[in-house]
C-alpha atoms as a PDB file:
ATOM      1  CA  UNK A   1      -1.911 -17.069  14.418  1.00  0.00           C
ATOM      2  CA  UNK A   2      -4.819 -16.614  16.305  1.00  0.00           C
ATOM      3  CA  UNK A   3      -6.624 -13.594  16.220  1.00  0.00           C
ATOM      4  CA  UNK A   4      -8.852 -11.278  18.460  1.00  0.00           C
ATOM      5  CA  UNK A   5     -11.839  -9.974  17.438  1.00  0.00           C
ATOM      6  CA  UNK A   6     -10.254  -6.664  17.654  1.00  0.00           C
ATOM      7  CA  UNK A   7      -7.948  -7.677  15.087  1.00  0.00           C
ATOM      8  CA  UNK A   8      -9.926  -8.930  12.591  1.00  0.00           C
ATOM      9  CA  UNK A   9     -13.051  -5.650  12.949  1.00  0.00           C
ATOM     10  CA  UNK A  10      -9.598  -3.593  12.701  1.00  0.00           C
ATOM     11  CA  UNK A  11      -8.510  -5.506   9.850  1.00  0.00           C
ATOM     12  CA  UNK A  12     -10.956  -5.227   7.744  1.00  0.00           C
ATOM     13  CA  UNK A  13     -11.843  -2.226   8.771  1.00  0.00           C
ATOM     14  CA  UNK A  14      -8.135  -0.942   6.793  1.00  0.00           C
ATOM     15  CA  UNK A  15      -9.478  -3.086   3.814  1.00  0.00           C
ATOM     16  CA  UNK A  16     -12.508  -0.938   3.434  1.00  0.00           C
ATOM     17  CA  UNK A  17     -10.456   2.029   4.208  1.00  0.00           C
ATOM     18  CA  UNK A  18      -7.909   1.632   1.692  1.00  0.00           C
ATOM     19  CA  UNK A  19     -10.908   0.385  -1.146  1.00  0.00           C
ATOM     20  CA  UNK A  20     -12.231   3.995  -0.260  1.00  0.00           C
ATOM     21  CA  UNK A  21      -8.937   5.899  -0.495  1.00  0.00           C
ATOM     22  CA  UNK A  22      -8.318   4.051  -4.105  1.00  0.00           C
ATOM     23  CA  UNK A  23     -11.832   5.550  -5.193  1.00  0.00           C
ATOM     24  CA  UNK A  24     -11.136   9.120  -4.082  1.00  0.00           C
ATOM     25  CA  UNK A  25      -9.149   9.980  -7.448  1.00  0.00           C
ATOM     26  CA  UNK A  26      -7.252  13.641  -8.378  1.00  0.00           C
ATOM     27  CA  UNK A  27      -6.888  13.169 -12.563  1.00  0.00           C
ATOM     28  CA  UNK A  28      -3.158  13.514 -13.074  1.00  0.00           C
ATOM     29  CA  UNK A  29      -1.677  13.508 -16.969  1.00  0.00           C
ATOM     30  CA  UNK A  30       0.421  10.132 -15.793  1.00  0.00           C
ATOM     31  CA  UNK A  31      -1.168   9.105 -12.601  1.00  0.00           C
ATOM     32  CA  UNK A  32      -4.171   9.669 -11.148  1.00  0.00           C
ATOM     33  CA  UNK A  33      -3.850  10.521  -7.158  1.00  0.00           C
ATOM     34  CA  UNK A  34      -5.042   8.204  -4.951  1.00  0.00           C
ATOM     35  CA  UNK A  35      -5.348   7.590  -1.012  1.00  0.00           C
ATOM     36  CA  UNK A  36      -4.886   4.575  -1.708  1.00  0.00           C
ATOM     37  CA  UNK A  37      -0.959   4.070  -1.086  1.00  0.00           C
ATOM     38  CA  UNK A  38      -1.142   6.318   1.799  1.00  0.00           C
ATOM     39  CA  UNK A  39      -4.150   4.104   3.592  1.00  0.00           C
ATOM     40  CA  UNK A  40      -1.764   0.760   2.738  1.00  0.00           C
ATOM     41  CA  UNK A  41       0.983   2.711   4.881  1.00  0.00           C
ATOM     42  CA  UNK A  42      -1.306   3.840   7.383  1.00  0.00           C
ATOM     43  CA  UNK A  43      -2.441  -0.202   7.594  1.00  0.00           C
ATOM     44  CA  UNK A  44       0.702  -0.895   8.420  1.00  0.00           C
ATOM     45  CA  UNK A  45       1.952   1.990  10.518  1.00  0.00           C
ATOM     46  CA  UNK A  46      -1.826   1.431  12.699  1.00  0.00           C
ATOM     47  CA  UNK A  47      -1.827  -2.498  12.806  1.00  0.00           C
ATOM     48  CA  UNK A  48       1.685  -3.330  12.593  1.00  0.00           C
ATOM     49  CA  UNK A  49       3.288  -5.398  10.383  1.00  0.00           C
ATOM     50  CA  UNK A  50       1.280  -8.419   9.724  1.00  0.00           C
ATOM     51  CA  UNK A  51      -2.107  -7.211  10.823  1.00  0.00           C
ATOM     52  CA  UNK A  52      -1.616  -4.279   8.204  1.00  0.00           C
ATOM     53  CA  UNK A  53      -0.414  -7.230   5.330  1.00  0.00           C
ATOM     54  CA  UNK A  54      -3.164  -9.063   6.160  1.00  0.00           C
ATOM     55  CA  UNK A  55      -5.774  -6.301   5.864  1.00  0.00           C
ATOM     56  CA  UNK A  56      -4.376  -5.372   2.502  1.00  0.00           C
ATOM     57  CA  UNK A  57      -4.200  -8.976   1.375  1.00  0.00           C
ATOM     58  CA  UNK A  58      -8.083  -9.470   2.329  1.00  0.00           C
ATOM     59  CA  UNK A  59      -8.637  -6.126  -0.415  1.00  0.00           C
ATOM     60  CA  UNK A  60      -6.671  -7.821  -2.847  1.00  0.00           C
ATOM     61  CA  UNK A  61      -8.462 -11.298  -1.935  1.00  0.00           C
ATOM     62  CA  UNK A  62     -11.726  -9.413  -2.322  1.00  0.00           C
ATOM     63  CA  UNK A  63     -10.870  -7.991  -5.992  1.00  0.00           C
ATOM     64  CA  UNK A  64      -9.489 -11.266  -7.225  1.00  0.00           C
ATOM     65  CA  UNK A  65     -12.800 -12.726  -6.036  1.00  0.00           C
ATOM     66  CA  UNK A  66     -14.891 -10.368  -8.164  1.00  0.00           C
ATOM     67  CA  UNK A  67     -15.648  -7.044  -5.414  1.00  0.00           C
ATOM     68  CA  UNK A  68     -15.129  -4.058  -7.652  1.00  0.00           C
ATOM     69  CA  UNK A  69     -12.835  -2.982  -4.756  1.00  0.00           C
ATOM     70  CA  UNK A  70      -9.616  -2.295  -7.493  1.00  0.00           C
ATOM     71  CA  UNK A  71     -10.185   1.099  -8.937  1.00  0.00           C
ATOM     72  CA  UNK A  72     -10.447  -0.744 -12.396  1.00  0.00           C
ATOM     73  CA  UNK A  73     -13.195  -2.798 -11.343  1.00  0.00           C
ATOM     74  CA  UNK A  74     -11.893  -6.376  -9.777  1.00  0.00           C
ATOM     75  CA  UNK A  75     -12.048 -10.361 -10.978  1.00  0.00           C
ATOM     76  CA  UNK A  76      -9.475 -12.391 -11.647  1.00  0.00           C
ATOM     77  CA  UNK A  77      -8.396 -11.132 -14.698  1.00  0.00           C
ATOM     78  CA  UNK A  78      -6.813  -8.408 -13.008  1.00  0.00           C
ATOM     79  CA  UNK A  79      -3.880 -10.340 -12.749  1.00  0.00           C
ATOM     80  CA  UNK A  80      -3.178  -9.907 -16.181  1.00  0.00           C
ATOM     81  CA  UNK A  81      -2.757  -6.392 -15.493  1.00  0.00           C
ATOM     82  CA  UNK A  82       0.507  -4.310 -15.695  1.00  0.00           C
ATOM     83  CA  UNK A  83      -0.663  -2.489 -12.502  1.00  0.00           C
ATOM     84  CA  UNK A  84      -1.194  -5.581 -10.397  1.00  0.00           C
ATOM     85  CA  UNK A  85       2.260  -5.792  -8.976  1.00  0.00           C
ATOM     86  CA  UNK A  86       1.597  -2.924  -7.354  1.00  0.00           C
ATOM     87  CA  UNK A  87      -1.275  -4.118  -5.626  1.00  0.00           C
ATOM     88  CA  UNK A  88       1.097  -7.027  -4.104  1.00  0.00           C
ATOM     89  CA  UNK A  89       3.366  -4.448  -3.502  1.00  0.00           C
ATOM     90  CA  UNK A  90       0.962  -2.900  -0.949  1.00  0.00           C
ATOM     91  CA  UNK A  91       0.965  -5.868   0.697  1.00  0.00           C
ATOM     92  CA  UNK A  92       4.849  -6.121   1.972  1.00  0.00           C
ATOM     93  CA  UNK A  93       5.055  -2.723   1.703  1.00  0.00           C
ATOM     94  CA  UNK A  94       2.595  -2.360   4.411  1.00  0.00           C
ATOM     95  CA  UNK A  95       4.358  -5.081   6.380  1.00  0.00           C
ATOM     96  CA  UNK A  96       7.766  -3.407   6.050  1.00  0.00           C
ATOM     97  CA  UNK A  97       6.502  -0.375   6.908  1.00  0.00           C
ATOM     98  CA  UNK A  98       4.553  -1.938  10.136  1.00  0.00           C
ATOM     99  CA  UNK A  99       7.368  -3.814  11.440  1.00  0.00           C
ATOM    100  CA  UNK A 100       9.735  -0.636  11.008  1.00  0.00           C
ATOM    101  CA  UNK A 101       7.274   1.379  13.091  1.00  0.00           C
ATOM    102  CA  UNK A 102       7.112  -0.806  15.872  1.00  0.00           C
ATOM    103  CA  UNK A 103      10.695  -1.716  16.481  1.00  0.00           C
ATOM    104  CA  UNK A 104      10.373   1.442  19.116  1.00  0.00           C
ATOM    105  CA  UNK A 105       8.849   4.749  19.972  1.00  0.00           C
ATOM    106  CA  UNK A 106       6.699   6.121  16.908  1.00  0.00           C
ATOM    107  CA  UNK A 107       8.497   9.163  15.853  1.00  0.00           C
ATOM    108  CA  UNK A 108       7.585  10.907  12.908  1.00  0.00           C
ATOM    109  CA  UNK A 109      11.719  10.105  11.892  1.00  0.00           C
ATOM    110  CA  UNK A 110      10.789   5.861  12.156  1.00  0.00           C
ATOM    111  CA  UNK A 111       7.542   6.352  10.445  1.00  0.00           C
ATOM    112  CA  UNK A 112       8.930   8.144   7.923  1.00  0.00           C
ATOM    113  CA  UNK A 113      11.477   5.432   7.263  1.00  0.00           C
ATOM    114  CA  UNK A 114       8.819   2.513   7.737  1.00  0.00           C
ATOM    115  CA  UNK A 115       6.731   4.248   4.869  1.00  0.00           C
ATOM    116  CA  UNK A 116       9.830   4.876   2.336  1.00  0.00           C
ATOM    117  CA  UNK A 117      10.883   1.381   3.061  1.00  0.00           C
ATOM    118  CA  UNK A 118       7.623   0.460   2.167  1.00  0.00           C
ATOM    119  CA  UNK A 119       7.995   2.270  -0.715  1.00  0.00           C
ATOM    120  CA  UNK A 120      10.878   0.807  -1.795  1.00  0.00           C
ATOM    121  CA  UNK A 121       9.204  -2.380  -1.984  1.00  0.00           C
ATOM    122  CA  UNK A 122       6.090  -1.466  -3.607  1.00  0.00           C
ATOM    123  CA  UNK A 123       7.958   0.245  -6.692  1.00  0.00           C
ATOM    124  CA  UNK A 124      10.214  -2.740  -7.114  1.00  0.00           C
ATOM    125  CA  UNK A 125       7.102  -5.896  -6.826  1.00  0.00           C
ATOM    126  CA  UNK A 126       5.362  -3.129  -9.238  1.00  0.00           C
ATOM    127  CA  UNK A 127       7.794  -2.018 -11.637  1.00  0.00           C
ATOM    128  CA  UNK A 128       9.330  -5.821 -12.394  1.00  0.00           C
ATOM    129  CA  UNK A 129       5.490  -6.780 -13.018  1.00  0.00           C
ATOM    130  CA  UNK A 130       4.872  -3.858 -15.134  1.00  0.00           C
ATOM    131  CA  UNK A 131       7.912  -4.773 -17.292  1.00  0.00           C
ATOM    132  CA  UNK A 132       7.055  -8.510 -17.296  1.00  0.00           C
ATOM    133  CA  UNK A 133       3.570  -8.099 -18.580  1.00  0.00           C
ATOM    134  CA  UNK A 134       4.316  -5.376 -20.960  1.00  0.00           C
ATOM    135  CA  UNK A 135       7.216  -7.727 -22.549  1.00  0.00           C
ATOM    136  CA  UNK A 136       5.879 -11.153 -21.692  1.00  0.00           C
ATOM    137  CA  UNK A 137       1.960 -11.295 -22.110  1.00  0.00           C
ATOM    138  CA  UNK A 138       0.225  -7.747 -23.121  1.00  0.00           C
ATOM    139  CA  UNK A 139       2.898  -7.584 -26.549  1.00  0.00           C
ATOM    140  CA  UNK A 140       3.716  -3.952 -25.305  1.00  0.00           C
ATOM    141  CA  UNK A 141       7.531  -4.258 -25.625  1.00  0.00           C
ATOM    142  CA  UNK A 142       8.968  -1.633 -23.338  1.00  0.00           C
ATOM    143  CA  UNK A 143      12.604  -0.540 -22.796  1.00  0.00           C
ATOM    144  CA  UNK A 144      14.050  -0.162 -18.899  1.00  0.00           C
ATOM    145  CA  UNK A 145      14.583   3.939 -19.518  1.00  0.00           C
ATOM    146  CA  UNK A 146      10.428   3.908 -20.743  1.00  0.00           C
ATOM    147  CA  UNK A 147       9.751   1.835 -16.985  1.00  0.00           C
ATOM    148  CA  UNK A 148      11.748   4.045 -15.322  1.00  0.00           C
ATOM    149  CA  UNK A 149      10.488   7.477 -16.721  1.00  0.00           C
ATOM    150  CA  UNK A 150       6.705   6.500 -16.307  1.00  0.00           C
ATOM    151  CA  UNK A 151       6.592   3.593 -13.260  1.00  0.00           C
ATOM    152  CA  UNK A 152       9.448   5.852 -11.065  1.00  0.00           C
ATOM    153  CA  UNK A 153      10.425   9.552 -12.448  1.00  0.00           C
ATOM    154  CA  UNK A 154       7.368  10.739 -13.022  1.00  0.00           C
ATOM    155  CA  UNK A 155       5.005   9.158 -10.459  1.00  0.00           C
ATOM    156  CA  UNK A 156       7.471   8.979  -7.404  1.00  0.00           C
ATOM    157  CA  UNK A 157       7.340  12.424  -6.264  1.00  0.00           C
ATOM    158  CA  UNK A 158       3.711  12.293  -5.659  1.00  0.00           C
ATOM    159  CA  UNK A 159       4.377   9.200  -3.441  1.00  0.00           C
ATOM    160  CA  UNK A 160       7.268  10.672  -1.320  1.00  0.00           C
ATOM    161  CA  UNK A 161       5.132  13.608  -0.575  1.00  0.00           C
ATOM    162  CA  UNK A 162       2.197  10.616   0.336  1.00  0.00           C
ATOM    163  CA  UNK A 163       4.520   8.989   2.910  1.00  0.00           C
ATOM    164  CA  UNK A 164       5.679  12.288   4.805  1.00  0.00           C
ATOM    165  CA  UNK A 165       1.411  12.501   5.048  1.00  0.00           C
ATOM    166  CA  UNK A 166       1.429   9.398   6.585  1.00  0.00           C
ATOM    167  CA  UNK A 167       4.422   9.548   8.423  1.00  0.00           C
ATOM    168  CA  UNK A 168       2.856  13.220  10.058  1.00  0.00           C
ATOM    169  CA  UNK A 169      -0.514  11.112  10.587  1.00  0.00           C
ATOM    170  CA  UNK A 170       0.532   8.411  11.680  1.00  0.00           C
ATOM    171  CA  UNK A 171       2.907  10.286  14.479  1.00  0.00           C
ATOM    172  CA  UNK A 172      -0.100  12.727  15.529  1.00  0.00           C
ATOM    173  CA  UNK A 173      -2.991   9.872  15.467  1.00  0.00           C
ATOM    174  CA  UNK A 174      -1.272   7.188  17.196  1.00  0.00           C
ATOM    175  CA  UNK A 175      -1.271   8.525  20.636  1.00  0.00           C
ATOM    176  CA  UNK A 176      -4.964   9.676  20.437  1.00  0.00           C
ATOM    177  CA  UNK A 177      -5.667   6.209  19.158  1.00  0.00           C
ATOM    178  CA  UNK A 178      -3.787   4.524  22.314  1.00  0.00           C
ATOM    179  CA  UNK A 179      -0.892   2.197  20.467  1.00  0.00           C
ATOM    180  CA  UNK A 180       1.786   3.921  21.418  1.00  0.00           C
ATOM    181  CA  UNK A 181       0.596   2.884  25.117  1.00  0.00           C
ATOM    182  CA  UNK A 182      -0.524  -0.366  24.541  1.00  0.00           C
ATOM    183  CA  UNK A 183       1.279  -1.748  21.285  1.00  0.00           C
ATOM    184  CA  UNK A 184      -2.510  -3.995  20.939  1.00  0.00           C
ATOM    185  CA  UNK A 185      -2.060  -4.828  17.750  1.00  0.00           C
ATOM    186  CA  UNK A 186       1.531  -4.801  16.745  1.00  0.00           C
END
């Protein structure tokens, strides 16, 4: 794939975007809120599908390479994490997302879908790794109803209300932004 310079100043211009919206934090009891997901989304929704992976696989790249950029610091120990599924979870959930939004005109209706599809894929990459290093590596046994109520029930209704934000963002920055004329980047 070869890339403009547009591209890449774009793309890592979402990377340092989305390491910002991770360090804006709202304390929660289970979750803290983050930008974080909603700036993956936007990646995608923005750059399109690829272009939007690829910028949030250079902010995972730059965390597993040391750059605090992770809101738990960075290095590649963070593998080892329960939480890092999520973070590769970001990364074909912004591509799902992009290549949902640009299979035709940006309405709010296919953004909205793009960023629960999107969803869909982060929870699932996330969840199985949560339950895999819980069980597997960390010696944190934990039951499929335990995953459920605090990886899903309790944290997804923060993130639904994140992607009709993004979806409402996306639809109203788009135009000003000129790729629903030009489609530059998709």
């Amino acid at each position: 794939m070869k890339a403009k310079t547009r591209d890449l100043v774009l793309i890592a211009l979402f990377s340092a975007i989305i390491t910002v919206g991770g360090f804006i934090r709202i304390p929660l009891p289970v979750c803290p809120f983050t930008l974080q997901y909603t700036c993956t989304m936007l990646a995608g929704m923005f750059l399109g599908g690829k272009r939007g992976a690829a910028s949030v696989a250079l902010y995972v790249i730059l965390g597993l390479l040391g750059v605090p950029v992770f809101t738990g610091g960075g290095g590649l120990s963070y593998v080892l994490q329960p939480t890092f599924g999520y973070l590769l979870g970001f990364i074909v959930g912004a591509f799902i997302t992009g290549a949902i939004a640009y299979t035709g005109d940006f309405t709010f209706k296919r953004l909205l879908i793009g960023a629960l599809a999107g969803l869909a894929a982060v929870y699932v990459i996330g969840m199985v790794w949560f339950y895999l290093s819980s069980n597997l590596w960390l010696g944190k046994p934990l039951t499929l109803w335990q995953l459920f109520l605090s990886c899903f029930l309790l944290v997804a209704p923060k993130d639904l209300v994140l992607c009709v934000i993004a979806a409402f963002l996306g639809r109203r920055l788009m135009p000003v932004l000129h790729l629903t004329d030009e489609r530059v980047c998709a």
